[in-house]
C-alpha atoms as a PDB file:
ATOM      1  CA  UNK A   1      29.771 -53.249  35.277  1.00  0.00           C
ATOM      2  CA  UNK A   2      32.367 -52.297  32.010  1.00  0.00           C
ATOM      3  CA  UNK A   3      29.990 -49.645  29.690  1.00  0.00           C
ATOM      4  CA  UNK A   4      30.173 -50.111  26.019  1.00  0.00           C
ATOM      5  CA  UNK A   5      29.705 -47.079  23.107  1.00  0.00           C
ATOM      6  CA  UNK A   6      28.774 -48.479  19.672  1.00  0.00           C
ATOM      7  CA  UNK A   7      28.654 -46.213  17.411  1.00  0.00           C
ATOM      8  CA  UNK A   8      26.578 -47.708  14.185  1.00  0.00           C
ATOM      9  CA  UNK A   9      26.023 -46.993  10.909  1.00  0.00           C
ATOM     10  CA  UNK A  10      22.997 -48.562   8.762  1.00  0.00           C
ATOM     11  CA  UNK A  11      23.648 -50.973   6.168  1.00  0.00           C
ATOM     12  CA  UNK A  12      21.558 -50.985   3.006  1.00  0.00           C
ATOM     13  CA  UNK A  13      19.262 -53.791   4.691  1.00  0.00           C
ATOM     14  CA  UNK A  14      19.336 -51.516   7.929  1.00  0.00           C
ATOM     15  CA  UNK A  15      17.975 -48.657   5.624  1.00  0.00           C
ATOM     16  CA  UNK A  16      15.223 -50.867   3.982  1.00  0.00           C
ATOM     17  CA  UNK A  17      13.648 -52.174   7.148  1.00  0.00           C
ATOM     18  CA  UNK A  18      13.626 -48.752   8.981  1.00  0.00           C
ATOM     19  CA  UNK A  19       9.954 -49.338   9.586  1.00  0.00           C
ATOM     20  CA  UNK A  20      10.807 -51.984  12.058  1.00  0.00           C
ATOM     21  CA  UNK A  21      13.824 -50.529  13.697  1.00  0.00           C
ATOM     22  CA  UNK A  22      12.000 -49.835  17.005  1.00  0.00           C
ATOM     23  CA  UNK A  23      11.503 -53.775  17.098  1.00  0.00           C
ATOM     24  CA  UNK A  24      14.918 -54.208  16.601  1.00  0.00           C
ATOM     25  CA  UNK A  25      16.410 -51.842  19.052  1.00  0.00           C
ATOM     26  CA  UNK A  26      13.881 -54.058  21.659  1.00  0.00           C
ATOM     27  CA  UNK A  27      14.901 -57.230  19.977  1.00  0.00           C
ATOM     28  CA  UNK A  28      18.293 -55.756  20.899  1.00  0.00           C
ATOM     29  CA  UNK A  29      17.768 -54.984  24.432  1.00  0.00           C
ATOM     30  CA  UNK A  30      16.493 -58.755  24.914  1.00  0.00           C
ATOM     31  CA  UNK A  31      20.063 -59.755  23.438  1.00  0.00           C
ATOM     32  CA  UNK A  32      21.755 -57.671  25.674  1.00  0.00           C
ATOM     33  CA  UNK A  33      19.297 -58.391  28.880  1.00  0.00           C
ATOM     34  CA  UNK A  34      20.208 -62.148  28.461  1.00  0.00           C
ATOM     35  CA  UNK A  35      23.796 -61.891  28.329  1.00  0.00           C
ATOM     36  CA  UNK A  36      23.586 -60.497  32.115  1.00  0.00           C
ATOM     37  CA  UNK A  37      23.786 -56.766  30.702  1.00  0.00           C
ATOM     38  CA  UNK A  38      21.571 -53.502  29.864  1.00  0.00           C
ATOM     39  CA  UNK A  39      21.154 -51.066  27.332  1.00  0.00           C
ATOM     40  CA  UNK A  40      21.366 -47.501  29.078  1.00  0.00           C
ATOM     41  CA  UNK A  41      20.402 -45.838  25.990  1.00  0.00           C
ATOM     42  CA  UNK A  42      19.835 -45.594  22.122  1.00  0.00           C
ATOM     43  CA  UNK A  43      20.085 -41.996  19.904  1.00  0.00           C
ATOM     44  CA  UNK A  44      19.765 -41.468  16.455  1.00  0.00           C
ATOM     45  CA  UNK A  45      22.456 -39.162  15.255  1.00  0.00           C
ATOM     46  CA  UNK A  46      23.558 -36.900  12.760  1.00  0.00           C
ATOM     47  CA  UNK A  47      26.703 -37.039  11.466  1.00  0.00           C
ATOM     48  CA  UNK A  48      28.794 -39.767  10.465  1.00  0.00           C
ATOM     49  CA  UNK A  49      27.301 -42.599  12.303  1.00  0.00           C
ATOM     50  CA  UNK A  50      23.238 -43.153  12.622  1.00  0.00           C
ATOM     51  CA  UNK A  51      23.207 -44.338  15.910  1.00  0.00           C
ATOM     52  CA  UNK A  52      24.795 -44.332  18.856  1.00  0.00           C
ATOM     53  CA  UNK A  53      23.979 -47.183  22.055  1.00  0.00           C
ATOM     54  CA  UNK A  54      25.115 -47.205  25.342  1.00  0.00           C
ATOM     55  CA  UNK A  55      25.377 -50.529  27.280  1.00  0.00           C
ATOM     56  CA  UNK A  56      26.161 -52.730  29.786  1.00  0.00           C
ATOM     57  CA  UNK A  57      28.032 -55.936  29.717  1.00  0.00           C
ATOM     58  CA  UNK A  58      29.708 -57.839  32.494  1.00  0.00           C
ATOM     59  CA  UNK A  59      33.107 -58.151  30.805  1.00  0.00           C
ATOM     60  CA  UNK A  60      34.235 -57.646  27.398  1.00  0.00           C
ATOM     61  CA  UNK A  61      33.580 -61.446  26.384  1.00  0.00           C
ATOM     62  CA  UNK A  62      30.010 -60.808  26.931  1.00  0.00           C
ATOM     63  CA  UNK A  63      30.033 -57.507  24.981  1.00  0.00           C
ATOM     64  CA  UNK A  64      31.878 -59.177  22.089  1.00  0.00           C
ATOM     65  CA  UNK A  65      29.362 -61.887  22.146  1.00  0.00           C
ATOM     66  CA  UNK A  66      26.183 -59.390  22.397  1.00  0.00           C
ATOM     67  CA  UNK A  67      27.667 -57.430  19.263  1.00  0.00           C
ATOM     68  CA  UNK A  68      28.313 -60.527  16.675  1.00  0.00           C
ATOM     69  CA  UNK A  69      24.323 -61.552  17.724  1.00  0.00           C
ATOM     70  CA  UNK A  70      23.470 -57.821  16.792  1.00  0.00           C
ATOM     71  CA  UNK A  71      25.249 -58.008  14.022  1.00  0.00           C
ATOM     72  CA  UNK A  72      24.157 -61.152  12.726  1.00  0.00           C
ATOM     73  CA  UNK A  73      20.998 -59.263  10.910  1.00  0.00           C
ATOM     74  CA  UNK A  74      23.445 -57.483   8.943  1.00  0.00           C
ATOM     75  CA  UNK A  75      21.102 -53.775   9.365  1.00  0.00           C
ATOM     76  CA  UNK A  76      24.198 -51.503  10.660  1.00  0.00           C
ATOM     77  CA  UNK A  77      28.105 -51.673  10.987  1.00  0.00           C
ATOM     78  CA  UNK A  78      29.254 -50.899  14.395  1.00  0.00           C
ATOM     79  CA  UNK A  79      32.212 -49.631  16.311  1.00  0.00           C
ATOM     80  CA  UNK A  80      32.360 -50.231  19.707  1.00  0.00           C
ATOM     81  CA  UNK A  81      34.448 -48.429  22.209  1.00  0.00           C
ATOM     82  CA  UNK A  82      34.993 -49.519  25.983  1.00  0.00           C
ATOM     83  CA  UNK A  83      34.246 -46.721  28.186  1.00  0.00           C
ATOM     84  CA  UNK A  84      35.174 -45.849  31.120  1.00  0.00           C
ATOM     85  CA  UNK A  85      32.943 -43.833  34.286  1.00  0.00           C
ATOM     86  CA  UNK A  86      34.614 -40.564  35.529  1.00  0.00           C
ATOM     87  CA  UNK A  87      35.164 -43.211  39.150  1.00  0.00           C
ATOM     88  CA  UNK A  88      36.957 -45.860  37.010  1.00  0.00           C
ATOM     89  CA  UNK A  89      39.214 -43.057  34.914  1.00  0.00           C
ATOM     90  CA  UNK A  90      39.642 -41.752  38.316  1.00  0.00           C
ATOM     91  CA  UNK A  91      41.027 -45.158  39.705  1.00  0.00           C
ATOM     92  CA  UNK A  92      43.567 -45.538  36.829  1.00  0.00           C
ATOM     93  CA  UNK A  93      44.841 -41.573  36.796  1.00  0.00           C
ATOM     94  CA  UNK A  94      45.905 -41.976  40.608  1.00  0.00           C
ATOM     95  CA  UNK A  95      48.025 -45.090  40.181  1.00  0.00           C
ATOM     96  CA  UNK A  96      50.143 -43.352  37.190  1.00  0.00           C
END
């Protein structure tokens, strides 16, 4: 199943309901769980971006869809990259 990075950065909003971000990252995971995906995992970071998820999708239709219901609460901006497993980047290298 395709892996996802999005990397996020809170919004205002996202910054005034901190209190309730662990609801939200579960909130989150029930988004992603009924699309047919999973979340691997969730860090807070330091840096330029405040957190980064990891998570599974079965195509990149799915992910898109998963992301603009995230989004719709308006608490981060995200950037999300398709990744690819060391197998899969494997795969691709050979047939160059």
């Amino acid at each position: 199943m395709p892996h996802y990075v999005s990397l996020m950065r809170w919004t205002s909003q996202g910054l005034a309901g901190l209190p309730g971000w662990r609801e939200r990252v579960e909130e989150g995971e029930r988004i992603i769980e009924a699309a047919g995906g999973s979340l691997i995992s969730v860090y807070v970071t330091l840096g330029r971006y405040d957190v980064v998820e990891i998570f599974e999708a079965p195509d990149d239709e799915t992910a898109a869809e998963i992301l603009l219901k995230l989004q719709r609460f308006g608490a981060e901006h995200t950037e999300t990259l398709r990744a690819f497993t060391r197998d899969e980047a494997d795969a691709i290298v050979r047939r160059l």
